[in-house]
N, C-alpha and C. Protein backbone atom coordinates (compact mmCIF):
# COMPACT_ATOMS: atom_id res chain seq x y z
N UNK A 1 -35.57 -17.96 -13.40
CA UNK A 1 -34.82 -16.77 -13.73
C UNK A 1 -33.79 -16.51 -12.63
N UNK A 2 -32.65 -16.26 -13.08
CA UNK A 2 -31.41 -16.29 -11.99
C UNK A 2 -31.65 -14.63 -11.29
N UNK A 3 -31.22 -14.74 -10.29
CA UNK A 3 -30.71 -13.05 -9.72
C UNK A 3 -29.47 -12.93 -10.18
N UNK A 4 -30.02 -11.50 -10.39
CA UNK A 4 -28.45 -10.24 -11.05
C UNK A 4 -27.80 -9.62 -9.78
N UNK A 5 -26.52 -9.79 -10.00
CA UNK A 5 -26.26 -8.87 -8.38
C UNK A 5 -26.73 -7.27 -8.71
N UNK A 6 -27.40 -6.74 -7.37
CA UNK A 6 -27.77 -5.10 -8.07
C UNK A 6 -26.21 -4.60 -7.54
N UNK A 7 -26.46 -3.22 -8.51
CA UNK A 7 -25.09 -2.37 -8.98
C UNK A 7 -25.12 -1.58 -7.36
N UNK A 8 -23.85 -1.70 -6.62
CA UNK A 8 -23.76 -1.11 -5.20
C UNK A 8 -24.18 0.27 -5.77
N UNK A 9 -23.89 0.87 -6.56
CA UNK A 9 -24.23 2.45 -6.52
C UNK A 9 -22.82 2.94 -6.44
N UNK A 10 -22.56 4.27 -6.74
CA UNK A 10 -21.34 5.48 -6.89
C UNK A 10 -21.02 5.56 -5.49
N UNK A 11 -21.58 6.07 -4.74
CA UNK A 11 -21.45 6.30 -3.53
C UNK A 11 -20.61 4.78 -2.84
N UNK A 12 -20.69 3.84 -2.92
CA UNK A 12 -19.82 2.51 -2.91
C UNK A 12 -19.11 1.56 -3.52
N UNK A 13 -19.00 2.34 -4.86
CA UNK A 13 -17.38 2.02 -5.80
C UNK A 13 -16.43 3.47 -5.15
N UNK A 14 -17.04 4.65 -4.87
CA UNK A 14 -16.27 5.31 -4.52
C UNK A 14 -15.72 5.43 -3.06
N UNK A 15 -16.12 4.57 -2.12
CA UNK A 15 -15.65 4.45 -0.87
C UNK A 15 -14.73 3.03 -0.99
N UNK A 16 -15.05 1.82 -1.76
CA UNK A 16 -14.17 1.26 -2.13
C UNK A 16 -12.96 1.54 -3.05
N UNK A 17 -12.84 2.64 -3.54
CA UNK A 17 -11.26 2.77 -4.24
C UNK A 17 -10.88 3.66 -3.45
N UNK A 18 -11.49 4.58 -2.42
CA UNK A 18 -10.87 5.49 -1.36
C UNK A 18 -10.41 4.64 -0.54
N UNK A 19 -10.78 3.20 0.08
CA UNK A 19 -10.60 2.21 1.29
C UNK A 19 -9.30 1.49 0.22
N UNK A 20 -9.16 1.27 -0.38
CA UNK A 20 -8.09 0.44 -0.83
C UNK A 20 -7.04 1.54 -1.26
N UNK A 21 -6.84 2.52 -2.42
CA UNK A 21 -5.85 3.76 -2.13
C UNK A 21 -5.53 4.51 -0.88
N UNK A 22 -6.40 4.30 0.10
CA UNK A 22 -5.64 4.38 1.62
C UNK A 22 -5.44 3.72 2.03
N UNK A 23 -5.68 2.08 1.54
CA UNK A 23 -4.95 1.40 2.62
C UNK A 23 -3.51 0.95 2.14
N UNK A 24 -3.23 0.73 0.50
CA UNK A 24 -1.80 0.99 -0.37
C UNK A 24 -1.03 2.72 0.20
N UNK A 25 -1.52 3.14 0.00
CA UNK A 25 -0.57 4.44 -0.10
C UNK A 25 -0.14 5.22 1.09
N UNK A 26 -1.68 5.31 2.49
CA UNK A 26 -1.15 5.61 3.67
C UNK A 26 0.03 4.72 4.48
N UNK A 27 -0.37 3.56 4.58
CA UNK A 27 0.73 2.76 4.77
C UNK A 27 2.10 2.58 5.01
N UNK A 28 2.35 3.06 3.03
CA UNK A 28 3.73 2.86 2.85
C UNK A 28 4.89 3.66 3.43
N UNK A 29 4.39 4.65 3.71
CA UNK A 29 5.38 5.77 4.53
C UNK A 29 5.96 5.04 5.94
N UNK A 30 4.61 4.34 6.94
CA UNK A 30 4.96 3.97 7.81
C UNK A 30 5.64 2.55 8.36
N UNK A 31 5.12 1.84 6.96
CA UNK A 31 6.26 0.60 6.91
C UNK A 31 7.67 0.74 6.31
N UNK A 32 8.24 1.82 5.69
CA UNK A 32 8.86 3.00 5.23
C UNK A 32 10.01 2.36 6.15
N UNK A 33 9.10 3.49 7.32
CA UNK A 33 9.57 4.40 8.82
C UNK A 33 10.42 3.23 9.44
N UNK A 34 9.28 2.05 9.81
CA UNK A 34 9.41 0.83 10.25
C UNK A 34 10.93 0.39 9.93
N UNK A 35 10.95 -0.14 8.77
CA UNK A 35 12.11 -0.72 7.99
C UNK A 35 13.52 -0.34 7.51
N UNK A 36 13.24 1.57 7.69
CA UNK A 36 14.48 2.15 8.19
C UNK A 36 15.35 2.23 9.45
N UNK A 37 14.70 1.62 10.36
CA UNK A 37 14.71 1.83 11.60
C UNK A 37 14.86 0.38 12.63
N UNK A 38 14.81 -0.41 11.57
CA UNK A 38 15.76 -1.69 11.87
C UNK A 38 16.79 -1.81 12.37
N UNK A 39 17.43 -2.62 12.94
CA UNK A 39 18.73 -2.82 13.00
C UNK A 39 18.70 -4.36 13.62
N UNK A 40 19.09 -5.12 12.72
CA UNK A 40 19.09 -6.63 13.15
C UNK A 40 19.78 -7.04 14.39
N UNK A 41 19.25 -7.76 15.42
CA UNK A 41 20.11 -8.65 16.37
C UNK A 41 21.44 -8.85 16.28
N UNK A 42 22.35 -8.98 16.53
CA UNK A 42 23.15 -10.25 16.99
C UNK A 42 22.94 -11.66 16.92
N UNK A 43 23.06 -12.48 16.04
CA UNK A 43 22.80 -14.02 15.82
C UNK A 43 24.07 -14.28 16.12
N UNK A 44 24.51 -15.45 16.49
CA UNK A 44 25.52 -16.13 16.54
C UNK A 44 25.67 -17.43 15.57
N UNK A 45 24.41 -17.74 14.73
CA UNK A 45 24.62 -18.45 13.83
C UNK A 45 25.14 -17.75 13.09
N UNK A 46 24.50 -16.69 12.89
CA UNK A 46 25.24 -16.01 11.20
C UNK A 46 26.64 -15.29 11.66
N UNK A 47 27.41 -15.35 12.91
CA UNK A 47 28.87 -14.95 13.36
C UNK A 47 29.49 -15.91 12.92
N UNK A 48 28.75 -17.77 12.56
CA UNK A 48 29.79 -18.65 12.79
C UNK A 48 30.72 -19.00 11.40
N UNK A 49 31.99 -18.76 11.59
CA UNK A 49 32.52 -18.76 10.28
C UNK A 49 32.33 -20.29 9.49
N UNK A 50 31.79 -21.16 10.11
CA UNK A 50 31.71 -22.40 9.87
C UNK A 50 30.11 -22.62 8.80
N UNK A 51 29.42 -21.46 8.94
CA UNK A 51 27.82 -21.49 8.19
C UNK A 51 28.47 -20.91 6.63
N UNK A 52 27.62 -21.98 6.06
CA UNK A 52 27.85 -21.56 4.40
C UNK A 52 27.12 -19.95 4.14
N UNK A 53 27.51 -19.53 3.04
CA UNK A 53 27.66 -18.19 1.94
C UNK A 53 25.86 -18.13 1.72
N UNK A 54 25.24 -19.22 1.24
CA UNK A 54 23.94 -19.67 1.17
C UNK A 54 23.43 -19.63 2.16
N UNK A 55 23.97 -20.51 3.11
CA UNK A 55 22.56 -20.26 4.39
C UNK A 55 22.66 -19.52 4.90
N UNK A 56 23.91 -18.63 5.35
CA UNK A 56 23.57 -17.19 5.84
C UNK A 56 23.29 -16.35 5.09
N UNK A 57 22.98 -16.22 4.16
CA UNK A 57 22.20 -15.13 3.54
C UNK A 57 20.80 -15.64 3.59
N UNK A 58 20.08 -16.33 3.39
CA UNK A 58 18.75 -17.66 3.76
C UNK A 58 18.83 -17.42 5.22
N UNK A 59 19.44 -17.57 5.86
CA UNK A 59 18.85 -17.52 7.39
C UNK A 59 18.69 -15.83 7.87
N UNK A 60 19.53 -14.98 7.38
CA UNK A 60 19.66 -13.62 7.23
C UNK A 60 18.19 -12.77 6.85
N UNK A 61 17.61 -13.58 5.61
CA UNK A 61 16.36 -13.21 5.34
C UNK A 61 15.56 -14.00 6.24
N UNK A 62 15.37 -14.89 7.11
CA UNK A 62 14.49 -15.48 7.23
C UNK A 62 14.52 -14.57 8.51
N UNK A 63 15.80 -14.21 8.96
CA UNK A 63 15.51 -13.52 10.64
C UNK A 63 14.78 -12.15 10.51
N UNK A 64 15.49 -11.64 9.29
CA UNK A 64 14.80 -9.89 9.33
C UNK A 64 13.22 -10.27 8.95
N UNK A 65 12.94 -10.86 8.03
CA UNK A 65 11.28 -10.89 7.98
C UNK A 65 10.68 -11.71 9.49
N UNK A 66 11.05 -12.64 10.47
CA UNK A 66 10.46 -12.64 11.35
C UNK A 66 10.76 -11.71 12.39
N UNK A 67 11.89 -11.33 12.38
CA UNK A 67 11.93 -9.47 13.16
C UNK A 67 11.50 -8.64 12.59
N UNK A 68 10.80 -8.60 11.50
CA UNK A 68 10.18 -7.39 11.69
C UNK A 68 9.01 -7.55 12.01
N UNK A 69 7.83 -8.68 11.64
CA UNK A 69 6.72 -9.63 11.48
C UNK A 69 6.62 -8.99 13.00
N UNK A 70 7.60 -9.23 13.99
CA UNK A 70 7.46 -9.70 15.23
C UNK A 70 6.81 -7.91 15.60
N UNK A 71 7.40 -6.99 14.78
CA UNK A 71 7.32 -5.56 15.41
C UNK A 71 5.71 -5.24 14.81
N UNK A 72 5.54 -4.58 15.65
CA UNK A 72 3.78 -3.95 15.79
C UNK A 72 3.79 -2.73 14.83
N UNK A 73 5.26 -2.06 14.64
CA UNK A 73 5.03 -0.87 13.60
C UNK A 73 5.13 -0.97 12.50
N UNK A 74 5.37 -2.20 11.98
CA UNK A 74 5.90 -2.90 11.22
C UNK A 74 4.43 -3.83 10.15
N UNK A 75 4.60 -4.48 11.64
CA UNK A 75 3.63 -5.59 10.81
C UNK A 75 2.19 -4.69 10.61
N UNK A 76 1.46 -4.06 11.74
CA UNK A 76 0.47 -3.27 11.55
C UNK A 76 -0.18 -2.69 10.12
N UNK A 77 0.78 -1.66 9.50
CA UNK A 77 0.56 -0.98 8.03
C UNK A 77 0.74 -2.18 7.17
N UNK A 78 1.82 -3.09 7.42
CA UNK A 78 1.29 -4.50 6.23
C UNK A 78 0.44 -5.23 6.41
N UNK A 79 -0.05 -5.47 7.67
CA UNK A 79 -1.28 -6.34 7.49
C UNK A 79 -2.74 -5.27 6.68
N UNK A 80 -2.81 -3.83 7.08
CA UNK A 80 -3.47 -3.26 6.42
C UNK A 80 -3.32 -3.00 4.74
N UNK A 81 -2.28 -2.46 4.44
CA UNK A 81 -1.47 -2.75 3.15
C UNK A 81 -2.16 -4.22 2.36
N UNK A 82 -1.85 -5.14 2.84
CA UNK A 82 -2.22 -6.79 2.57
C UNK A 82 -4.04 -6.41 2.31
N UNK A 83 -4.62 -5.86 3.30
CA UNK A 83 -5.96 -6.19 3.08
C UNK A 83 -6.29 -5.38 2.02
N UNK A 84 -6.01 -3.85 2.21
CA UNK A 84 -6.01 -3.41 0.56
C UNK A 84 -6.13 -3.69 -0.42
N UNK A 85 -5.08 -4.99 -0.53
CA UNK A 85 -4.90 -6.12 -1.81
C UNK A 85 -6.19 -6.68 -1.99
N UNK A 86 -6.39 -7.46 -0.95
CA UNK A 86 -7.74 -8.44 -1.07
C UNK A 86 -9.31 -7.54 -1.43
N UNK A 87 -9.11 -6.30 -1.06
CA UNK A 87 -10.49 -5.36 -1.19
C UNK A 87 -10.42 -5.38 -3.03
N UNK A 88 -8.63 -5.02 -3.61
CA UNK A 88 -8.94 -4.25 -4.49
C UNK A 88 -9.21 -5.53 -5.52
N UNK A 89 -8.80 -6.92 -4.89
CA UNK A 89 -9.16 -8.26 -6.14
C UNK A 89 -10.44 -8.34 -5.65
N UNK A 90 -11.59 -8.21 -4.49
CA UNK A 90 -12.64 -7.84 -4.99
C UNK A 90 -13.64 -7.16 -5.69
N UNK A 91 -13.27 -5.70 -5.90
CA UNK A 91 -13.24 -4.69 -6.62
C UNK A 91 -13.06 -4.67 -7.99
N UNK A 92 -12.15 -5.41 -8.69
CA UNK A 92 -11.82 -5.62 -9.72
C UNK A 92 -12.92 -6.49 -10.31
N UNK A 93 -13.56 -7.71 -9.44
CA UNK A 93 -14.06 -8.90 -9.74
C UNK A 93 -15.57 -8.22 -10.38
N UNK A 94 -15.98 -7.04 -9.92
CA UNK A 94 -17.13 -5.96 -10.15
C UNK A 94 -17.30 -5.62 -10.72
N UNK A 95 -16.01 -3.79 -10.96
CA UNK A 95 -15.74 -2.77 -11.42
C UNK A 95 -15.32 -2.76 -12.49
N UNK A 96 -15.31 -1.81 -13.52
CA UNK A 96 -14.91 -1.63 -14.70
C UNK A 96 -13.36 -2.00 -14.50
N UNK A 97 -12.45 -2.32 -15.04
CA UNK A 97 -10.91 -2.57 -15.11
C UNK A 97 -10.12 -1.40 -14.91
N UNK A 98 -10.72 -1.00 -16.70
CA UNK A 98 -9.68 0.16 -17.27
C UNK A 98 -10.19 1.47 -16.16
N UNK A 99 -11.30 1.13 -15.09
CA UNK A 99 -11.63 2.95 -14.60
C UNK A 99 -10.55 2.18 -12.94
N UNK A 100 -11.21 0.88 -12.52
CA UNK A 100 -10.45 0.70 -11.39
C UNK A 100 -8.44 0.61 -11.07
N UNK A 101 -8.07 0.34 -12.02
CA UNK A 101 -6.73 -0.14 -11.42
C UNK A 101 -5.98 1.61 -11.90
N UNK A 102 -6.16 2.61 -12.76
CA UNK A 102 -5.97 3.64 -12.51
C UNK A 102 -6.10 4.38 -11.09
N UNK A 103 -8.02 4.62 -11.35
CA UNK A 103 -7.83 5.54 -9.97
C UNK A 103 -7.30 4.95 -8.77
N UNK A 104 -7.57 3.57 -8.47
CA UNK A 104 -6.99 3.39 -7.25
C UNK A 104 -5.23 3.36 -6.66
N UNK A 105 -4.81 3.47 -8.15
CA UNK A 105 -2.94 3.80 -7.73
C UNK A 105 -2.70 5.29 -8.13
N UNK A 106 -4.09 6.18 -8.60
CA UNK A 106 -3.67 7.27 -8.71
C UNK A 106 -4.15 7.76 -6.59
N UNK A 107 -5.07 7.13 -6.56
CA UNK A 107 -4.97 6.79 -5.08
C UNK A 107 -4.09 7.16 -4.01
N UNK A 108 -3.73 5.74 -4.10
CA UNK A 108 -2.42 5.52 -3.27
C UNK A 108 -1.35 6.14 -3.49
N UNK A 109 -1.46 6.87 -4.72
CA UNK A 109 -0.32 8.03 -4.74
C UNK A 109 -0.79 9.08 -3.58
N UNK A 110 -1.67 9.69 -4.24
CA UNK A 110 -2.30 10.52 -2.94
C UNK A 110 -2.51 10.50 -1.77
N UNK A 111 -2.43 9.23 -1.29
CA UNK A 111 -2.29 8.64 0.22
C UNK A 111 -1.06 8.59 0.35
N UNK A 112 -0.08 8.65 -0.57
CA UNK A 112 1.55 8.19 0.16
C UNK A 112 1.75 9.54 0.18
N UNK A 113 1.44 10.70 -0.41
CA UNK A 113 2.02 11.67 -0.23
C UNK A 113 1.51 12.34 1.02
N UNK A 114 0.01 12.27 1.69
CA UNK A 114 -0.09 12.54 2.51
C UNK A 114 -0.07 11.67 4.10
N UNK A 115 0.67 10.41 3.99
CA UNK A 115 1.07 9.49 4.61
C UNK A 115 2.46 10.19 5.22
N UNK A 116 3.12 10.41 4.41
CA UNK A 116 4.45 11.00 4.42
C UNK A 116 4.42 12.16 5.55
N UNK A 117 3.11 13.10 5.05
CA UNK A 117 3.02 14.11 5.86
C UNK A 117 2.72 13.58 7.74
N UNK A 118 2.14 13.10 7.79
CA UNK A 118 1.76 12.52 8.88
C UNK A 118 2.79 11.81 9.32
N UNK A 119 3.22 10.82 9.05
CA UNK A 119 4.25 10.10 9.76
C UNK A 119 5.70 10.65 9.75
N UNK A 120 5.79 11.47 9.11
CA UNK A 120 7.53 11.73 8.74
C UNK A 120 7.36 13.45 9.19
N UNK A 121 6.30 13.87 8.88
CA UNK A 121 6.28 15.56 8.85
C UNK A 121 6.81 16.12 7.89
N UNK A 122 6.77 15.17 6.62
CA UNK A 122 7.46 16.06 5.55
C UNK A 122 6.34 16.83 4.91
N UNK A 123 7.27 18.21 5.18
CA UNK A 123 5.98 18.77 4.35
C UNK A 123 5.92 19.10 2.47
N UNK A 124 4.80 18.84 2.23
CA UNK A 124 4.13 19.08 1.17
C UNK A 124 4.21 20.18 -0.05
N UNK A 125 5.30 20.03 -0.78
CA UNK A 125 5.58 21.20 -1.77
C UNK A 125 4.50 21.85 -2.63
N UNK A 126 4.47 23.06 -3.17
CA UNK A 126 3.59 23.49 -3.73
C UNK A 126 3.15 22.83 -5.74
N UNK A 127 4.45 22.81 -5.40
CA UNK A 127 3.96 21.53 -6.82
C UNK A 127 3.86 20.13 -7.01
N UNK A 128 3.94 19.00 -5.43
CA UNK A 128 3.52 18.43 -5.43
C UNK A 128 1.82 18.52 -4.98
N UNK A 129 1.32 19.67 -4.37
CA UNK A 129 0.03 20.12 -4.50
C UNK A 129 -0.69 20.34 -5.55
N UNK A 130 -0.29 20.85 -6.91
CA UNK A 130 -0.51 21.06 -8.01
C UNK A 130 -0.59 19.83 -9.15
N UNK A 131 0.82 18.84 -8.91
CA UNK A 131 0.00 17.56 -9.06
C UNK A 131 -0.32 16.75 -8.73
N UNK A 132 -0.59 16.62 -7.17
CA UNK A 132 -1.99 16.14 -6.70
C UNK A 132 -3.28 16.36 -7.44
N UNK A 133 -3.46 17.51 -7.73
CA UNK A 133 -4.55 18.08 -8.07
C UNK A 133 -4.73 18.01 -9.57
N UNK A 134 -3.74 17.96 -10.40
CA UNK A 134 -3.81 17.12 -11.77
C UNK A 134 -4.27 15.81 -11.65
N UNK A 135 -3.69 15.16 -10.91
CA UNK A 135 -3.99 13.31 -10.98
C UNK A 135 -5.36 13.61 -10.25
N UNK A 136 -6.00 14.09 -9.45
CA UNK A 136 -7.48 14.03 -9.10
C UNK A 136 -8.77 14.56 -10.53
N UNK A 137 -7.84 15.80 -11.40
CA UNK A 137 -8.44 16.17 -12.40
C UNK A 137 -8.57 14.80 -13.17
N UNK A 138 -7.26 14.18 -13.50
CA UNK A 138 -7.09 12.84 -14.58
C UNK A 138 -8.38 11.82 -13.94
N UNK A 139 -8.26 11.70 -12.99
CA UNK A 139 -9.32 10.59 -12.08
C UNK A 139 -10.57 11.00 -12.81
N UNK A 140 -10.96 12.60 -12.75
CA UNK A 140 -12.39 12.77 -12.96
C UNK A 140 -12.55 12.52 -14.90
N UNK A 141 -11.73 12.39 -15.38
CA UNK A 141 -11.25 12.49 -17.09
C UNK A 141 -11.87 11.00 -17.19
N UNK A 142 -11.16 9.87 -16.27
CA UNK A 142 -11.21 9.31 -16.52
C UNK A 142 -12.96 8.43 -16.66
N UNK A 143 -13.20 9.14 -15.36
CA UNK A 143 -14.70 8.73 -15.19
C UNK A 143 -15.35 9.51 -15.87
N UNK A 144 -15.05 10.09 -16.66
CA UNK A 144 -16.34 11.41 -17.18
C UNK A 144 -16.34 10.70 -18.96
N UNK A 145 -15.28 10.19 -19.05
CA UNK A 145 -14.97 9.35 -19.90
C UNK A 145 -15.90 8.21 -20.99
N UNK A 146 -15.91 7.33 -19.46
CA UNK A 146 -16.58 6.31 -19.57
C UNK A 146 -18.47 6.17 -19.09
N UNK A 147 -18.55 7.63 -18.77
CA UNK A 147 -19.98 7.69 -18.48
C UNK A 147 -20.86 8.14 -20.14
């Protein structure tokens, strides 16, 4: 007789779609921040009027993604961002579909908006409070749903 994996329990589908909608949605504000706040080098390859239309635009991308790679404010929220990913294709491999890939981008909505607050200081309107608090109602719709 084979083993069944046992069911983690509520209490750990629900810390896994909280760990992956914070790690998508807090994030994005601060790789945001990051990426506004660029300003590329000076290359002298891409000055030389002698480099083709193609490879400087190709070498252009290849410098800003290893300048930014290279920055800690930068790469930090994407490498977290990135693991997010990998939690939520485990998660999926588990969890119901139709209940996971909802709540967890109704999630990361909720994390970007209060991501925002934190890193930027923008503050928080009263009707984006209101639907916050709709999409947390929809979340519980959704699970009350399928129980």
């Amino acid at each position: 007789m084979a083993d069944t994996p046992e069911d983690p329990g509520v209490i750990r589908w629900v810390i896994g779609f909280i760990m992956v909608g914070m790690a998508w949605g807090f994030t994005n504000p601060f790789i945001r921040k990051a990426a506004v706040n660029y300003s590329p080098p000076k290359r002298d390859v891409l000055e030389d009027p002698n480099t083709g239309m193609v490879k400087r635009f190709i070498l252009k991308a290849v410098f800003a993604a290893f300048d930014m790679l290279k920055r800690p404010s930068y790469a930090i929220p994407l490498l977290i961002n990135l693991t997010g990913s990998v939690w939520f294709f485990l998660l999926i491999g588990k969890a119901e579909l139709s209940l996971t890939v909802p709540i967890v981008n109704s999630l990361a909505f909720l994390f970007t908006v209060l991501g925002e607050w934190f890193a930027e200081r923008k503050v928080i309107s009263k009707e984006t409070w209101i639907g916050m608090a709709l999409v947390l109602a929809g979340i519980g719709l959704c699970v009350h749903s399928k129980t």
